[in-house]
C-alpha atoms as a PDB file:
ATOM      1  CA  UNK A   1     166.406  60.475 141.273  1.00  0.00           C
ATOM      2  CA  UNK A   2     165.322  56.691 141.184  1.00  0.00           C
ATOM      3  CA  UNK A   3     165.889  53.945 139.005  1.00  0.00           C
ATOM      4  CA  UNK A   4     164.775  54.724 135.461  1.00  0.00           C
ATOM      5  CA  UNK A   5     164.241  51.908 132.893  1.00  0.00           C
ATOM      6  CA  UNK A   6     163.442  52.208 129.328  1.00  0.00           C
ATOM      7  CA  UNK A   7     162.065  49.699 126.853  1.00  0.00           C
ATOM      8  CA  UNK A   8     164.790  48.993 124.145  1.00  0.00           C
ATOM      9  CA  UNK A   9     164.874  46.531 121.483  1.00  0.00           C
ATOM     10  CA  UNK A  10     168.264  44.546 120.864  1.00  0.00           C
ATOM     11  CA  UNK A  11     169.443  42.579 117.590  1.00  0.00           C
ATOM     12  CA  UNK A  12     171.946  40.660 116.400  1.00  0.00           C
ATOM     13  CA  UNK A  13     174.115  43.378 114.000  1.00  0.00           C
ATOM     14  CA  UNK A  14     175.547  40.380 112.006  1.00  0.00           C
ATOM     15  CA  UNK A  15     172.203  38.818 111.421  1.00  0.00           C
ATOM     16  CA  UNK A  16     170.682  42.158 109.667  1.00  0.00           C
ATOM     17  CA  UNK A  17     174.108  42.413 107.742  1.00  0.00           C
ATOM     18  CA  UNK A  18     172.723  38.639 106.498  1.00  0.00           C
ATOM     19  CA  UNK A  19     168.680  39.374 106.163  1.00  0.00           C
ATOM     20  CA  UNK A  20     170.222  43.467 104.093  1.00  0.00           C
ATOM     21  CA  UNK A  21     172.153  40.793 101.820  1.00  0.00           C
ATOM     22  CA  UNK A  22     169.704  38.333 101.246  1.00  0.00           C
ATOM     23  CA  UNK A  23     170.824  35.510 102.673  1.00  0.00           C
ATOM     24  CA  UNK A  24     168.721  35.508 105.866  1.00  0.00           C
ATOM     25  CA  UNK A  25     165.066  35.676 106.078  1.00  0.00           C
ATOM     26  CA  UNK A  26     164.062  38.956 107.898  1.00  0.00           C
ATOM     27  CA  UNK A  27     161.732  37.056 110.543  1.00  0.00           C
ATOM     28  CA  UNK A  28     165.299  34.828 111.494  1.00  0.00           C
ATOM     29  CA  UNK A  29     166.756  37.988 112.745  1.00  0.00           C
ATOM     30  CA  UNK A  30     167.772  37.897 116.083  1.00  0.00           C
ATOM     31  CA  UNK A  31     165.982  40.175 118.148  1.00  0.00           C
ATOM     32  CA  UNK A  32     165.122  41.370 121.711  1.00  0.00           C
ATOM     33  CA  UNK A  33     162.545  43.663 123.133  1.00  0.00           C
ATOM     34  CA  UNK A  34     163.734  44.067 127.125  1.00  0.00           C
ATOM     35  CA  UNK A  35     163.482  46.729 129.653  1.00  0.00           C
ATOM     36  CA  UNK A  36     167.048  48.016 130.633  1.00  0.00           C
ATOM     37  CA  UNK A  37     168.148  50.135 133.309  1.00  0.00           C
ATOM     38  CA  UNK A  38     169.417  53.390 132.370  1.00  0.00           C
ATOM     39  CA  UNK A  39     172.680  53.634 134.026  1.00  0.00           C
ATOM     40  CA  UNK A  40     174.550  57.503 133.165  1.00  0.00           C
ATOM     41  CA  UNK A  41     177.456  55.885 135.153  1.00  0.00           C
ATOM     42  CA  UNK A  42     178.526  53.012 132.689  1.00  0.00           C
ATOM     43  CA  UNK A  43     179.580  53.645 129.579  1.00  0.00           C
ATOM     44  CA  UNK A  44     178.625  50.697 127.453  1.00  0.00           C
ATOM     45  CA  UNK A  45     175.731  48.304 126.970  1.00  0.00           C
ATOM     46  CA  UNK A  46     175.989  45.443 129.916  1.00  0.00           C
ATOM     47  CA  UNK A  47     174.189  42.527 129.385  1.00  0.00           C
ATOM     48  CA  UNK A  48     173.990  38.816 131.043  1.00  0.00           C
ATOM     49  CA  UNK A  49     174.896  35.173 129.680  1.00  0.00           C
ATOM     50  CA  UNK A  50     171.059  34.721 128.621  1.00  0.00           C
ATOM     51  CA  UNK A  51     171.292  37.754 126.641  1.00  0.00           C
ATOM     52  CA  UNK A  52     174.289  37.087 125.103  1.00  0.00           C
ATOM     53  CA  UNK A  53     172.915  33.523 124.519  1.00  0.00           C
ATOM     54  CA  UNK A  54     169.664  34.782 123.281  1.00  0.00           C
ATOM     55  CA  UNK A  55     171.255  37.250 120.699  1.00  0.00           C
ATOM     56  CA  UNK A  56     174.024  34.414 119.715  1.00  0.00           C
ATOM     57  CA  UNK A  57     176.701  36.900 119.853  1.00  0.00           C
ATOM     58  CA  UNK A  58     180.200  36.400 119.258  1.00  0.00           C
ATOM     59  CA  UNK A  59     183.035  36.615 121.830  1.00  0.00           C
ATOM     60  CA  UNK A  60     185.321  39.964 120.061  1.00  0.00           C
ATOM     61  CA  UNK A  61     187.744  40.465 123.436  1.00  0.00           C
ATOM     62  CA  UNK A  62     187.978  39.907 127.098  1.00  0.00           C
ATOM     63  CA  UNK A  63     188.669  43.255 129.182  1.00  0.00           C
ATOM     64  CA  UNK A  64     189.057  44.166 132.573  1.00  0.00           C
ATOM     65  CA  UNK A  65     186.239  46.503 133.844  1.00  0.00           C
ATOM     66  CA  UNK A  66     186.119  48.199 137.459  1.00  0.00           C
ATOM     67  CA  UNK A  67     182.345  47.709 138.744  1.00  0.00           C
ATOM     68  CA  UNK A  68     180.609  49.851 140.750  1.00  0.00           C
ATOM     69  CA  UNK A  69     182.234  48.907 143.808  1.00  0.00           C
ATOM     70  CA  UNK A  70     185.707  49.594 143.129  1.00  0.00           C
ATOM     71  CA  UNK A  71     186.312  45.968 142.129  1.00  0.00           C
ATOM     72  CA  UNK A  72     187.899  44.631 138.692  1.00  0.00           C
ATOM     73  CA  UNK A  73     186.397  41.864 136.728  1.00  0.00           C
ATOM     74  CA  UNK A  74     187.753  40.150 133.456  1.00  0.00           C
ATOM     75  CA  UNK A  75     184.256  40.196 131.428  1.00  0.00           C
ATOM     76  CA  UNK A  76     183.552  39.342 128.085  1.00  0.00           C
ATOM     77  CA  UNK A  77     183.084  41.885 125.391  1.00  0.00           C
ATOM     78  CA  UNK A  78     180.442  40.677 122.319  1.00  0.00           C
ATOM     79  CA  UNK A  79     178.831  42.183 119.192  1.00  0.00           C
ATOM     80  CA  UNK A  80     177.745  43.665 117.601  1.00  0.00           C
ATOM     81  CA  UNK A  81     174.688  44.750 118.762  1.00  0.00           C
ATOM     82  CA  UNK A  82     171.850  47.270 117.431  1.00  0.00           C
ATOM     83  CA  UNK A  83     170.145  48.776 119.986  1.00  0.00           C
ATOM     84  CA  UNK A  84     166.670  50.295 118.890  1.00  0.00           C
ATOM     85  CA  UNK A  85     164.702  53.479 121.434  1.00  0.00           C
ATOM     86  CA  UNK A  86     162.114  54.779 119.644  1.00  0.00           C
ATOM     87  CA  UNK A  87     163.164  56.237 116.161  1.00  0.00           C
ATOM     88  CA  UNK A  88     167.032  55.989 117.269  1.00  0.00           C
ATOM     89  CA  UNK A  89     169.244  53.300 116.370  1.00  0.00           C
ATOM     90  CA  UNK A  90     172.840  52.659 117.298  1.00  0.00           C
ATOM     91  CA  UNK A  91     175.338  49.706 117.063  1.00  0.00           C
ATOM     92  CA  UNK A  92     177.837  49.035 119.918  1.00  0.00           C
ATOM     93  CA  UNK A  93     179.822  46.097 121.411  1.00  0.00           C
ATOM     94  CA  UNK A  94     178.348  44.917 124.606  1.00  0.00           C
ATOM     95  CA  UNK A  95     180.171  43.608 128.289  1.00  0.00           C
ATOM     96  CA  UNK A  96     178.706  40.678 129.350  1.00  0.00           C
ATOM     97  CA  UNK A  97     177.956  41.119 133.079  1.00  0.00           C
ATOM     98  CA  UNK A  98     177.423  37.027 133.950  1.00  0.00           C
ATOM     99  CA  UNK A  99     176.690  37.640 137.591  1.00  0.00           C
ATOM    100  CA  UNK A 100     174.001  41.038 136.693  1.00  0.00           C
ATOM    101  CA  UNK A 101     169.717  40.149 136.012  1.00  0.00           C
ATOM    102  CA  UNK A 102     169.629  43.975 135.082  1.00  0.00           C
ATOM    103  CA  UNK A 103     170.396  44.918 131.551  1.00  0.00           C
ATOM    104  CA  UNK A 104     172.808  48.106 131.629  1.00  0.00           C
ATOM    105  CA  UNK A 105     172.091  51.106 129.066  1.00  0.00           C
ATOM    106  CA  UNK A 106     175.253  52.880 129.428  1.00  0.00           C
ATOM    107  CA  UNK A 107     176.651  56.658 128.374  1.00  0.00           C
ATOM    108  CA  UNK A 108     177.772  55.917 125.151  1.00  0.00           C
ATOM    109  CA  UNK A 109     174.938  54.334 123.393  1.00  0.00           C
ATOM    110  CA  UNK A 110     172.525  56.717 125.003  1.00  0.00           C
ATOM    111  CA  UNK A 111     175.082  59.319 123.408  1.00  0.00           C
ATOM    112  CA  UNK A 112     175.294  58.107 120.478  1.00  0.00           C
ATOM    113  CA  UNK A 113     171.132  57.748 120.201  1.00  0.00           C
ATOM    114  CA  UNK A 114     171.001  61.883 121.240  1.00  0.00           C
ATOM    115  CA  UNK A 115     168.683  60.670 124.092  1.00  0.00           C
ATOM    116  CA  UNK A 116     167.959  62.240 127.683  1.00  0.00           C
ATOM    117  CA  UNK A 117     167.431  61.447 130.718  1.00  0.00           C
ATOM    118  CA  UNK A 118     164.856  62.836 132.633  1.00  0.00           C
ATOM    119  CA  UNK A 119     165.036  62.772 136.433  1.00  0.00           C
ATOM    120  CA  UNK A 120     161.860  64.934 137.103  1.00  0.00           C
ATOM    121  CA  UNK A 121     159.753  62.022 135.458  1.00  0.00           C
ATOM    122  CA  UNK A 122     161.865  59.114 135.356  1.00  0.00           C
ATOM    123  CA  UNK A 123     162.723  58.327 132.295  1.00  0.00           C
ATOM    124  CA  UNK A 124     164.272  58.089 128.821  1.00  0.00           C
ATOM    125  CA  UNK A 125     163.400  60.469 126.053  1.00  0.00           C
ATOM    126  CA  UNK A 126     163.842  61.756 122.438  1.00  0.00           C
ATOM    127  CA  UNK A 127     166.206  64.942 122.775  1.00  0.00           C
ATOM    128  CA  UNK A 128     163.430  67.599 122.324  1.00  0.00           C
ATOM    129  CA  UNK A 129     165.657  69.653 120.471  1.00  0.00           C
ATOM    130  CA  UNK A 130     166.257  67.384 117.673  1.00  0.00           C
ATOM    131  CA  UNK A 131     162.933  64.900 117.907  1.00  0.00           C
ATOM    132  CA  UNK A 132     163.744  63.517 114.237  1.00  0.00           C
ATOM    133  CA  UNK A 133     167.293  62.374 114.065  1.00  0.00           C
ATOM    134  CA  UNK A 134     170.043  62.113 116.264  1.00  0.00           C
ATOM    135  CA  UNK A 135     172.639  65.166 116.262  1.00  0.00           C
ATOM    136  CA  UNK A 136     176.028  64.484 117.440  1.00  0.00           C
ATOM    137  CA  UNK A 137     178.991  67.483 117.954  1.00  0.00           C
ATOM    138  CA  UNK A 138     181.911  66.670 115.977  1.00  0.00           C
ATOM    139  CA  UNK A 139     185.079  67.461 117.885  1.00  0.00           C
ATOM    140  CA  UNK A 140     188.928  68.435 116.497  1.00  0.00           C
ATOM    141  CA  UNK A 141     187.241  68.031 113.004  1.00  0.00           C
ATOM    142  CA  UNK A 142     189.929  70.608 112.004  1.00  0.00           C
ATOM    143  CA  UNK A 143     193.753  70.410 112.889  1.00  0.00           C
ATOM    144  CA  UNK A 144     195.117  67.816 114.763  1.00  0.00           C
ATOM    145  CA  UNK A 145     193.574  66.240 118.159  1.00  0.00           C
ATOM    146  CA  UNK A 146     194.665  68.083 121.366  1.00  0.00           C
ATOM    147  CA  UNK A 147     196.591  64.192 123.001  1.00  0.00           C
ATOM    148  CA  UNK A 148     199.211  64.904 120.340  1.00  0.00           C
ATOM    149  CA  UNK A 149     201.988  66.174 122.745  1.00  0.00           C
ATOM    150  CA  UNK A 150     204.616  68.372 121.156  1.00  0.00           C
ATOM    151  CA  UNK A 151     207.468  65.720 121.565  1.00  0.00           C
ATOM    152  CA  UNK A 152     206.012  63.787 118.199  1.00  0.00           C
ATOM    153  CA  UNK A 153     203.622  66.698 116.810  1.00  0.00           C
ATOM    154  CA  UNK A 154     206.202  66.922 114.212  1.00  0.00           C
ATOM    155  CA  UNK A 155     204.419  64.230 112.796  1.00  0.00           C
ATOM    156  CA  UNK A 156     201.202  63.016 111.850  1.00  0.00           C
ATOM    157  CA  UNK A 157     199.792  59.547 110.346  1.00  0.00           C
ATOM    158  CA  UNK A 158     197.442  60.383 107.776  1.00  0.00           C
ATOM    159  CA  UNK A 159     194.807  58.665 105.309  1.00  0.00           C
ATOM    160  CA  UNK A 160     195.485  55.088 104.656  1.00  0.00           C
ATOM    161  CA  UNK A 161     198.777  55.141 103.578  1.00  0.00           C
ATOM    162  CA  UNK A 162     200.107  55.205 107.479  1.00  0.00           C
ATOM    163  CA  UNK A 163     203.494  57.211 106.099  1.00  0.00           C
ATOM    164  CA  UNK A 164     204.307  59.754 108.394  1.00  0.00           C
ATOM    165  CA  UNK A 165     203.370  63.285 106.794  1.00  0.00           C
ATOM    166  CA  UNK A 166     205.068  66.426 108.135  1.00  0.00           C
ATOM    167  CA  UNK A 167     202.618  68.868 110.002  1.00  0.00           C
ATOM    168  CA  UNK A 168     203.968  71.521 107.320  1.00  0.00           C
ATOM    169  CA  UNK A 169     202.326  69.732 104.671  1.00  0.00           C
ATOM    170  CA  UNK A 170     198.865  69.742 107.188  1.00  0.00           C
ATOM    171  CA  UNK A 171     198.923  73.588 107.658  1.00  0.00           C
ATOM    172  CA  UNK A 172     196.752  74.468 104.262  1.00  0.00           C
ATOM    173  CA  UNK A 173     194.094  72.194 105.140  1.00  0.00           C
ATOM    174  CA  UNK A 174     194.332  73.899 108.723  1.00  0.00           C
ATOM    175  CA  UNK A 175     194.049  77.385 107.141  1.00  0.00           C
ATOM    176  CA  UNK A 176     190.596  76.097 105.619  1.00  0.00           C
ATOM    177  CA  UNK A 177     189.302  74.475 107.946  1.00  0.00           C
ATOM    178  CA  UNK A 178     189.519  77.997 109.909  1.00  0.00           C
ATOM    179  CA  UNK A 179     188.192  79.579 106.777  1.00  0.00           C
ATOM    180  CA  UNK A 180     185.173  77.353 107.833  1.00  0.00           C
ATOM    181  CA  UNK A 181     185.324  78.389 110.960  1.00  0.00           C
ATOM    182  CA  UNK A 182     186.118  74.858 112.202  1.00  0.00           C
ATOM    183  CA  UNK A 183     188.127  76.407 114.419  1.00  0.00           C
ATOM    184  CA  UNK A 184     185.530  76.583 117.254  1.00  0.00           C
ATOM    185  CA  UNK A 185     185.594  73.044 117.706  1.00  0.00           C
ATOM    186  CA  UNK A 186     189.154  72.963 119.424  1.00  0.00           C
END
């Protein structure tokens, strides 16, 4: 398989927030239309200083990544960003790569978009199987999720009120979730 690049178009979340609301002109919108590498091994969007420049995002954290070979950088992490392929849209942060040309279309937006990768052709497509709107499994809808180790499974933080709710209390909504065959999911 070679490289594969696909044409995506990039805005500035915050400034379609504005233009929704009214109080930014549509055509002020912040946008990018850039051909970006289609990289399966990163997970999020990577893009450069000029993008980041060019989209006027904001700084939301500084992480440590591990690049592709093996060493760790401290990188800035900015957004949000849309990211537009074809008829999907997503919104993700972004890691600013100030050292890369190449802008990164990792695993999770590319997830998140229900897109495929085609080595046979080389390139990015539409899943076939749903060419209209993105479909995403959703996993441990039912019960509780499977890092809960039994040494605190006795509780469970629930809804907004953060108070610790026994898992007794849990069970009936368990019971119909399996009624729903939720189930399946774990």
């Amino acid at each position: 398989m070679g490289l594969i690049y696909a044409d995506i178009e990039l805005f500035n979340a915050g400034d379609k927030a504005l233009a929704r609301r009214g109080y930014l002109p549509e055509a002020e919108v912040k946008r990018l239309n850039i051909r970006a590498l289609v990289d399966s091994g990163a997970y999020m969007l990577s893009i450069n200083d000029e993008t980041k420049t060019q989209l006027d995002l904001a700084i939301l954290d500084k992480q440590t990544v591990e690049l592709a070979d093996g060493s760790l950088q401290e990188v800035e992490i900015v957004g949000p960003v849309d990211i537009r392929f074809e008829n999907r849209w997503t919104t993700a942060r972004a890691v600013v790569l100030p050292f890369s040309t190449d802008i990164l279309l990792g695993s999770i937006p590319m997830e998140d978009m229900d897109v495929l990768i085609d080595p046979k052709q080389q390139r990015l497509l539409v899943n076939p199987a749903h060419p209209y709107m993105a479909q995403k499994p959703m996993k441990n809808v039912c019960g509780y999720p499977r890092w809960i180790t039994p040494a605190w499974s006795n509780y469970l933080r629930v809804g907004n009120s953060g108070k610790p709710m026994p898992i007794s209390r849990i069970a009936p909504f368990q019971s119909w979730c399996k009624a729903l065959t939720c189930s399946k999911s774990r």
